[in-house]
PDB file of N, CA and C in Angstrom:
ATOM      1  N   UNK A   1      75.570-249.181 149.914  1.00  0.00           N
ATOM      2  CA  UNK A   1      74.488-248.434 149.334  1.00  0.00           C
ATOM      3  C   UNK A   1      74.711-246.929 149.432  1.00  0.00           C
ATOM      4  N   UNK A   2      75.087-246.416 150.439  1.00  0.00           N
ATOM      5  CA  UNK A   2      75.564-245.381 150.884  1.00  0.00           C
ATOM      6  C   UNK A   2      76.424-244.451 149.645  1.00  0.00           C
ATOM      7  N   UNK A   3      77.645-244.995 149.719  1.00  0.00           N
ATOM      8  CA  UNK A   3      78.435-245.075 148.863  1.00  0.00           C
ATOM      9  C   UNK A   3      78.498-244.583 147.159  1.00  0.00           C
ATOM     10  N   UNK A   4      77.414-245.381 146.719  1.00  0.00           N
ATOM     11  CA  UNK A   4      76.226-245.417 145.604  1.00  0.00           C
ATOM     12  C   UNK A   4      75.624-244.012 145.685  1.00  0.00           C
ATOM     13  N   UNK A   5      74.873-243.600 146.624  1.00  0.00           N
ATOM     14  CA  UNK A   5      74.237-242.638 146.356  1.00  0.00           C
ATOM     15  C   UNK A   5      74.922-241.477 146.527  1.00  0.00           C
ATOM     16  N   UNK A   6      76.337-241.274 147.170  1.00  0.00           N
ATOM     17  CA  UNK A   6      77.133-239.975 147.051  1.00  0.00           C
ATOM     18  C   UNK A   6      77.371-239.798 146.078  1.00  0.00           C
ATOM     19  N   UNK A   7      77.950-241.029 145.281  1.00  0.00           N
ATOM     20  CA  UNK A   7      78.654-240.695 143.559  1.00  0.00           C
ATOM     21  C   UNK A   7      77.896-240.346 142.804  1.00  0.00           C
ATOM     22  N   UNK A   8      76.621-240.771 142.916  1.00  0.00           N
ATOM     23  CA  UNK A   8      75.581-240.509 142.182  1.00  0.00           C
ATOM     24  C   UNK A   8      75.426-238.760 142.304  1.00  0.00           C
ATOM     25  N   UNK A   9      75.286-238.521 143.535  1.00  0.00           N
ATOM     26  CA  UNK A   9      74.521-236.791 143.944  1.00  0.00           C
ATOM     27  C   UNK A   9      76.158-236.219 143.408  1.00  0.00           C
ATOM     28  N   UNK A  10      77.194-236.460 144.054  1.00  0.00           N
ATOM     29  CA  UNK A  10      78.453-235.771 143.163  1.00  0.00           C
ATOM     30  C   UNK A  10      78.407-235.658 141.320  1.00  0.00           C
ATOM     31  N   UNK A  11      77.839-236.667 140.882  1.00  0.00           N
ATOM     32  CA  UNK A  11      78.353-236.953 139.764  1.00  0.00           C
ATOM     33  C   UNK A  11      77.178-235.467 139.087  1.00  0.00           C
ATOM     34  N   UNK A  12      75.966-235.333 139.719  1.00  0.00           N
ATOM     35  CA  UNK A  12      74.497-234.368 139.812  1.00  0.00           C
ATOM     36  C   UNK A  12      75.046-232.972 140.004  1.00  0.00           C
ATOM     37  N   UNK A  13      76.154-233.060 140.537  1.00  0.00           N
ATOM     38  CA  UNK A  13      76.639-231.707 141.171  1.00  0.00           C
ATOM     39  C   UNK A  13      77.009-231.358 140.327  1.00  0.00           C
ATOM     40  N   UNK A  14      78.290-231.731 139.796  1.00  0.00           N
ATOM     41  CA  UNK A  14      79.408-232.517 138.792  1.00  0.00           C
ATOM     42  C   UNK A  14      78.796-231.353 137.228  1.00  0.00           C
ATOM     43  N   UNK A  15      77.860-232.189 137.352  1.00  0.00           N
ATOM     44  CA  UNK A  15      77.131-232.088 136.082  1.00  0.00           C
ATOM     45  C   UNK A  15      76.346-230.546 135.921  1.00  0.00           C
ATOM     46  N   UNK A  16      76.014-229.854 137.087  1.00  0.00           N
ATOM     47  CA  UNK A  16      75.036-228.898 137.276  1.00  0.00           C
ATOM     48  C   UNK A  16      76.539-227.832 137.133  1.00  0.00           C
ATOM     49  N   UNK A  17      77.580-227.720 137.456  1.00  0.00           N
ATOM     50  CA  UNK A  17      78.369-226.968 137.879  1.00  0.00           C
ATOM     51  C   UNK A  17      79.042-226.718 136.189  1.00  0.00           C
ATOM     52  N   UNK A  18      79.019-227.674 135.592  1.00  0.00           N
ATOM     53  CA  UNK A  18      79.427-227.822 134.083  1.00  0.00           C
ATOM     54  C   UNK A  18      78.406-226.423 133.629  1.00  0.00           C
ATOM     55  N   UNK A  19      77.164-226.734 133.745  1.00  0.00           N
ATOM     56  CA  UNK A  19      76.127-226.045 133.166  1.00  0.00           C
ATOM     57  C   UNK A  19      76.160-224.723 133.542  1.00  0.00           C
ATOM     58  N   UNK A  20      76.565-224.181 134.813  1.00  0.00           N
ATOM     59  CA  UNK A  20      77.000-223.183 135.287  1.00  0.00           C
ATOM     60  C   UNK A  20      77.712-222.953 134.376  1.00  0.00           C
ATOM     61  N   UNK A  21      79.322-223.313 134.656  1.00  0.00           N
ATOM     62  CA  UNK A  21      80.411-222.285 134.036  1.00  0.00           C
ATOM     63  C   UNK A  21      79.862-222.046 131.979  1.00  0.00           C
ATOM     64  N   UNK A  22      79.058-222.876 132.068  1.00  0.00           N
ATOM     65  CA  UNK A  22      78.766-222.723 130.186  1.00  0.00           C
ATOM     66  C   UNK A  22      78.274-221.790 129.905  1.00  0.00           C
ATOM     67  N   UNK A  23      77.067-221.769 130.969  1.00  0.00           N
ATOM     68  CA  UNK A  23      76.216-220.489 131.055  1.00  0.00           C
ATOM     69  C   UNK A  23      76.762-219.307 131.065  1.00  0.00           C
ATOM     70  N   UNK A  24      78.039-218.991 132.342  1.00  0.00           N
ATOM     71  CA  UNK A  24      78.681-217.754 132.314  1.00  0.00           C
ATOM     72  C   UNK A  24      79.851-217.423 131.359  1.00  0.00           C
ATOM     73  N   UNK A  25      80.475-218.690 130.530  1.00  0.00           N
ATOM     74  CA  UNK A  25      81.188-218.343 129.678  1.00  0.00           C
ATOM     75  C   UNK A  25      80.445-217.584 128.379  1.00  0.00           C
ATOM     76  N   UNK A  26      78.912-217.631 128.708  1.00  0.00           N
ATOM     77  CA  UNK A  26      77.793-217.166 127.089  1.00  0.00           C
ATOM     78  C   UNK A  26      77.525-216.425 127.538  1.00  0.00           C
ATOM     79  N   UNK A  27      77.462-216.168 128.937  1.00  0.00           N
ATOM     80  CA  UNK A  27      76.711-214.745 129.639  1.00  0.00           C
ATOM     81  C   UNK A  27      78.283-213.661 129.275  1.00  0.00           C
ATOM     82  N   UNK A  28      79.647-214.141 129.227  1.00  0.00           N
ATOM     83  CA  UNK A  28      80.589-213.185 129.318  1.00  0.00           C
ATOM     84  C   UNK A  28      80.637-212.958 127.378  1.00  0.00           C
ATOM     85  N   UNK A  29      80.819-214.170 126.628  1.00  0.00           N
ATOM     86  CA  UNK A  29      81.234-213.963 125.169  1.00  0.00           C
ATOM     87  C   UNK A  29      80.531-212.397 124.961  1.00  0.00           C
ATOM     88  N   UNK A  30      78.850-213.066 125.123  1.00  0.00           N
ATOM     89  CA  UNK A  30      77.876-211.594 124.795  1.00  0.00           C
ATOM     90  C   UNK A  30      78.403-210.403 125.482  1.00  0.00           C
ATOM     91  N   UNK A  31      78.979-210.146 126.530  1.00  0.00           N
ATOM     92  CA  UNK A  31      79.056-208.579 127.247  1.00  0.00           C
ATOM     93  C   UNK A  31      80.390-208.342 126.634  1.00  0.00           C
ATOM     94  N   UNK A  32      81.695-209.322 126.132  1.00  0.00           N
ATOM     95  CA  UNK A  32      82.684-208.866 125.628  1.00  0.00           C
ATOM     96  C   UNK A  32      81.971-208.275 124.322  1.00  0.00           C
ATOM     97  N   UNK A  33      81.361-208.846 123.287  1.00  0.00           N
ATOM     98  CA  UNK A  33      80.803-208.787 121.981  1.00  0.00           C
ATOM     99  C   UNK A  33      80.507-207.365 122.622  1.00  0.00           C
ATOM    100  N   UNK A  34      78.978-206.916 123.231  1.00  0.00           N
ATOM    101  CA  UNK A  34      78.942-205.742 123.582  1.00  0.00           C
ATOM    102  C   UNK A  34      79.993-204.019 123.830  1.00  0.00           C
ATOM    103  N   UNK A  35      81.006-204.672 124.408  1.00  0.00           N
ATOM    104  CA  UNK A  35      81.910-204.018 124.913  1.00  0.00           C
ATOM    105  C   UNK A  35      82.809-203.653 124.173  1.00  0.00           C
ATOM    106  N   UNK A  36      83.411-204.735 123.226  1.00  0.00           N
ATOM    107  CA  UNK A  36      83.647-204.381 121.264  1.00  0.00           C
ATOM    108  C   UNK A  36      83.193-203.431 120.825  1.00  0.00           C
ATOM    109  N   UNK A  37      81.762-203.636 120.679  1.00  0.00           N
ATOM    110  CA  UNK A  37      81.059-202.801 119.706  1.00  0.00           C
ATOM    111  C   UNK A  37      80.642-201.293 120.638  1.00  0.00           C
ATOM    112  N   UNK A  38      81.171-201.467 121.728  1.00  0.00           N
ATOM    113  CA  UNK A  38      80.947-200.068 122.753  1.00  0.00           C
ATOM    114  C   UNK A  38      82.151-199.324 121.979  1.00  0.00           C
ATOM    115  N   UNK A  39      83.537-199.630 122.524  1.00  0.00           N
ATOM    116  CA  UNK A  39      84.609-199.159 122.200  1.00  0.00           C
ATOM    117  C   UNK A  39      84.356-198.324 120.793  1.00  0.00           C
ATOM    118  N   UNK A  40      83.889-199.845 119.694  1.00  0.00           N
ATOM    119  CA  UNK A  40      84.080-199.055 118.110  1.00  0.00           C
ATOM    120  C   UNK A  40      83.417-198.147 118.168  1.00  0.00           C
ATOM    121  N   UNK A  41      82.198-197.813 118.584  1.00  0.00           N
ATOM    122  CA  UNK A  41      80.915-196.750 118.424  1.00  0.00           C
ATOM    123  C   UNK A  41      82.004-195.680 118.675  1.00  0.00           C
ATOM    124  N   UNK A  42      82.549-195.862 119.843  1.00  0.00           N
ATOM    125  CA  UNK A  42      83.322-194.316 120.599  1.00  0.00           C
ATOM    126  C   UNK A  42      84.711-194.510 119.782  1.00  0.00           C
ATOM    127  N   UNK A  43      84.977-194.925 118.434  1.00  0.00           N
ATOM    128  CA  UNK A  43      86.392-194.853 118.223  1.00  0.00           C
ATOM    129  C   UNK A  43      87.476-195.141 119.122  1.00  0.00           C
ATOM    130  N   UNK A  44      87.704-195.736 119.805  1.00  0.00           N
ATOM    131  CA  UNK A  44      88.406-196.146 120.886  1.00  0.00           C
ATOM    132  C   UNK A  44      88.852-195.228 121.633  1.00  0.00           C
ATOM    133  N   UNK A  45      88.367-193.765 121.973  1.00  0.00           N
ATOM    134  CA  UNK A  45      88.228-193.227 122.975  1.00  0.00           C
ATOM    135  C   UNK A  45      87.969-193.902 124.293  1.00  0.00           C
ATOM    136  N   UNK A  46      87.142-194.690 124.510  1.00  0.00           N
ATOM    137  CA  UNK A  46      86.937-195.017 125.852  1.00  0.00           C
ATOM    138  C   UNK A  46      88.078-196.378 126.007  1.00  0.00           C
ATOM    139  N   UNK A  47      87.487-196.866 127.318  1.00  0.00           N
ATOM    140  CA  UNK A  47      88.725-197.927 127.839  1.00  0.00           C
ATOM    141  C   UNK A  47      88.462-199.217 127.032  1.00  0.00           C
ATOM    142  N   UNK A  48      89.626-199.815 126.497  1.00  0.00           N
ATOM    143  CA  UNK A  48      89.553-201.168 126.285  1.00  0.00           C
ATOM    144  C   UNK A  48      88.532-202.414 127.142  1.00  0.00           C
ATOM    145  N   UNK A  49      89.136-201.578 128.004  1.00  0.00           N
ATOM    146  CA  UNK A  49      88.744-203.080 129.575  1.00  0.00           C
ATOM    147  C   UNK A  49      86.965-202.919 129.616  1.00  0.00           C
ATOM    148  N   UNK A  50      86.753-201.910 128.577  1.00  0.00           N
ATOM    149  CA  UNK A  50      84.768-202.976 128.548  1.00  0.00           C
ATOM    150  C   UNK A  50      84.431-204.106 127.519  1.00  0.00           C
ATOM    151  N   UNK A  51      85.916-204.687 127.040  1.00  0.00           N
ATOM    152  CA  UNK A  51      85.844-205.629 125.662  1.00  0.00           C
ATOM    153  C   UNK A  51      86.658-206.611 126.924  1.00  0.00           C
ATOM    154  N   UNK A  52      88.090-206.272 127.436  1.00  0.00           N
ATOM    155  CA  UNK A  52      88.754-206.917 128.071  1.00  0.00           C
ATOM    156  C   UNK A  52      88.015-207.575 128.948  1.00  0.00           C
ATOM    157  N   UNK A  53      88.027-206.993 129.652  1.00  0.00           N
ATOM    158  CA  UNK A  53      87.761-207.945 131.246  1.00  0.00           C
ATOM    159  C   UNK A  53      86.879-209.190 130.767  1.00  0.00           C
ATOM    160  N   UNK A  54      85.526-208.829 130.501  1.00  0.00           N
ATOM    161  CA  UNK A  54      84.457-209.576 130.421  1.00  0.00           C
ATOM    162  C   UNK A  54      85.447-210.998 129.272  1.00  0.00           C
ATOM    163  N   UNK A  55      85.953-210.820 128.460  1.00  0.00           N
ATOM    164  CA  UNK A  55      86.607-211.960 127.285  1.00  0.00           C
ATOM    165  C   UNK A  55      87.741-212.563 127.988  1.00  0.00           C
ATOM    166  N   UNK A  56      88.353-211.970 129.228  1.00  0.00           N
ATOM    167  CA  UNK A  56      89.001-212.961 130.336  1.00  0.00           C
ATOM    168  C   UNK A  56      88.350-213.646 131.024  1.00  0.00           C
ATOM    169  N   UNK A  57      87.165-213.068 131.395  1.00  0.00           N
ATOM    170  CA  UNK A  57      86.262-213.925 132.778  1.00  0.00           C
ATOM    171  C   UNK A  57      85.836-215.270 131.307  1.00  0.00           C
ATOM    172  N   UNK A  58      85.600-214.877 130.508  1.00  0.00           N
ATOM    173  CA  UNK A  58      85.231-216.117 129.564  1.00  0.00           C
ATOM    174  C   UNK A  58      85.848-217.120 129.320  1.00  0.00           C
ATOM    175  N   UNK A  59      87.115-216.517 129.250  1.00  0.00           N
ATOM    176  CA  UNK A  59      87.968-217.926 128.682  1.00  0.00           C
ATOM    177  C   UNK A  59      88.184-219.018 130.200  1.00  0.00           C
ATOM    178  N   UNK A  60      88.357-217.373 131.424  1.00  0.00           N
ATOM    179  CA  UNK A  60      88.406-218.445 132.286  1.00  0.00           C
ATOM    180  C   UNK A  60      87.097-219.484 132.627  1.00  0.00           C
ATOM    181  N   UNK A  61      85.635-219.036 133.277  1.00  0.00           N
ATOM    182  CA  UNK A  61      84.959-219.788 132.892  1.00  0.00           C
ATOM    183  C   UNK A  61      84.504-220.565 131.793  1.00  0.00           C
ATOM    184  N   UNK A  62      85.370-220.841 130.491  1.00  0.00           N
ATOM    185  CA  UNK A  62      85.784-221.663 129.416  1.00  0.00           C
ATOM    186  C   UNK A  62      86.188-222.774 130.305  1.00  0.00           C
ATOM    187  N   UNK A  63      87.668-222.517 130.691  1.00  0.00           N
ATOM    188  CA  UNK A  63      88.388-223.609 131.150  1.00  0.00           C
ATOM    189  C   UNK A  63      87.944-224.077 132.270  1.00  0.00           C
ATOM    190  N   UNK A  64      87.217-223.776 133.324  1.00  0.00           N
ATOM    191  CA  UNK A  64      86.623-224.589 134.005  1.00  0.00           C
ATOM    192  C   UNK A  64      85.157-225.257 133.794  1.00  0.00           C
ATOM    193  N   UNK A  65      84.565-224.779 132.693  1.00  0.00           N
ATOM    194  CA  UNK A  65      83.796-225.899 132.093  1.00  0.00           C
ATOM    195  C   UNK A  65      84.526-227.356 131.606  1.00  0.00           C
ATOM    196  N   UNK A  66      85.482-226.974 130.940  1.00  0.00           N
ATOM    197  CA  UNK A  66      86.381-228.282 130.620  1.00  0.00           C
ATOM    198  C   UNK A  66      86.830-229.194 131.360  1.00  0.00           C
ATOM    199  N   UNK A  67      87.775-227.911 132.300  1.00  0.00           N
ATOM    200  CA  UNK A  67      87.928-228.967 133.457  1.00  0.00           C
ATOM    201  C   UNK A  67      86.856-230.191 134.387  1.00  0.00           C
ATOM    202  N   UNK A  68      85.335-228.762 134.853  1.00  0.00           N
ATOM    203  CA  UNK A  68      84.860-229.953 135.047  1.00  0.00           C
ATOM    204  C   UNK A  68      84.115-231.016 134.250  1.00  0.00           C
ATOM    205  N   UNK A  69      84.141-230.873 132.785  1.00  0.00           N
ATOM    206  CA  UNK A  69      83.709-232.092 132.162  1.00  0.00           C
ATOM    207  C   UNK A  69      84.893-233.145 132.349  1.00  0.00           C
ATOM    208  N   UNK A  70      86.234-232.972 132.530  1.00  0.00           N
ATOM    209  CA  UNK A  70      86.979-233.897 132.487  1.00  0.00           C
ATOM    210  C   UNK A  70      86.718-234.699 133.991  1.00  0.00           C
ATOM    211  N   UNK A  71      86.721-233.668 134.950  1.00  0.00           N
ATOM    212  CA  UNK A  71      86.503-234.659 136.203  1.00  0.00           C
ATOM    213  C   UNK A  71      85.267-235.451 136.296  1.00  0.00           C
ATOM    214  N   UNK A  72      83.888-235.165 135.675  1.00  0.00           N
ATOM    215  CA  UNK A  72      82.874-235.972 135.843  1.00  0.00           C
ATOM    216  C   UNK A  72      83.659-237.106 134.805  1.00  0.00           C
ATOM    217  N   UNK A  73      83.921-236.794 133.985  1.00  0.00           N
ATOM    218  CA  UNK A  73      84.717-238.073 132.840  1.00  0.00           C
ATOM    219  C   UNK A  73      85.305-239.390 133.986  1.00  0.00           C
ATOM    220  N   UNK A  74      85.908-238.411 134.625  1.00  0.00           N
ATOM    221  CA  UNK A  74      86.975-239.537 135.694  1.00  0.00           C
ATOM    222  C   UNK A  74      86.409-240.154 136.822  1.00  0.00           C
ATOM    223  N   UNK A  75      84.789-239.121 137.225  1.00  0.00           N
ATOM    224  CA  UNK A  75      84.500-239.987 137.903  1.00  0.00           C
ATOM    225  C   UNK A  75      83.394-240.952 137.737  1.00  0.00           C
ATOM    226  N   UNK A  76      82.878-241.206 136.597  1.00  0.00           N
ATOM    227  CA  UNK A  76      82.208-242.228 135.687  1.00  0.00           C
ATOM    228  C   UNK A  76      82.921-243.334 135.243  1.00  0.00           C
ATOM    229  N   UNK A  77      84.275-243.155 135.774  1.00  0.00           N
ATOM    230  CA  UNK A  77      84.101-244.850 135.460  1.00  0.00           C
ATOM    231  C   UNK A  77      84.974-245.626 136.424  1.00  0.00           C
TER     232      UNK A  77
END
């Protein structure tokens, strides 16, 4: 029974942690989008890295949304 109810609360975790990284991959798209349209305003006078950074942290919290949809995948069945 035991047993049962860890996979269950993992699988809860699993699932909440997905929702996380989705969230911060939409919380980063928007501040790169921002940071675009910072740069163009200033003709690219100012630094790249207010478009950069934020559109790296995205892709990476991208790929660990994926990732963890694949591990709840694996551990469902």
């Amino acid at each position: 029974m035991v047993h049962i109810a860890t996979a269950c609360c993992d699988m809860e975790v699993g699932m909440n942690m997905k929702k996380i990284w989705r969230l911060c991959t939409f919380v980063f798209t928007i501040l790169t989008l921002i940071g675009g349209g910072y740069v163009l305003i200033h003709q690219g006078e100012v630094n790249v890295g207010y478009a950069l950074i934020p559109s790296l942290l995205s892709v990476i919290f991208s790929q660990l949304s994926i990732a963890q949809g694949k591990r709840n995948q694996r551990n469902s069945e």
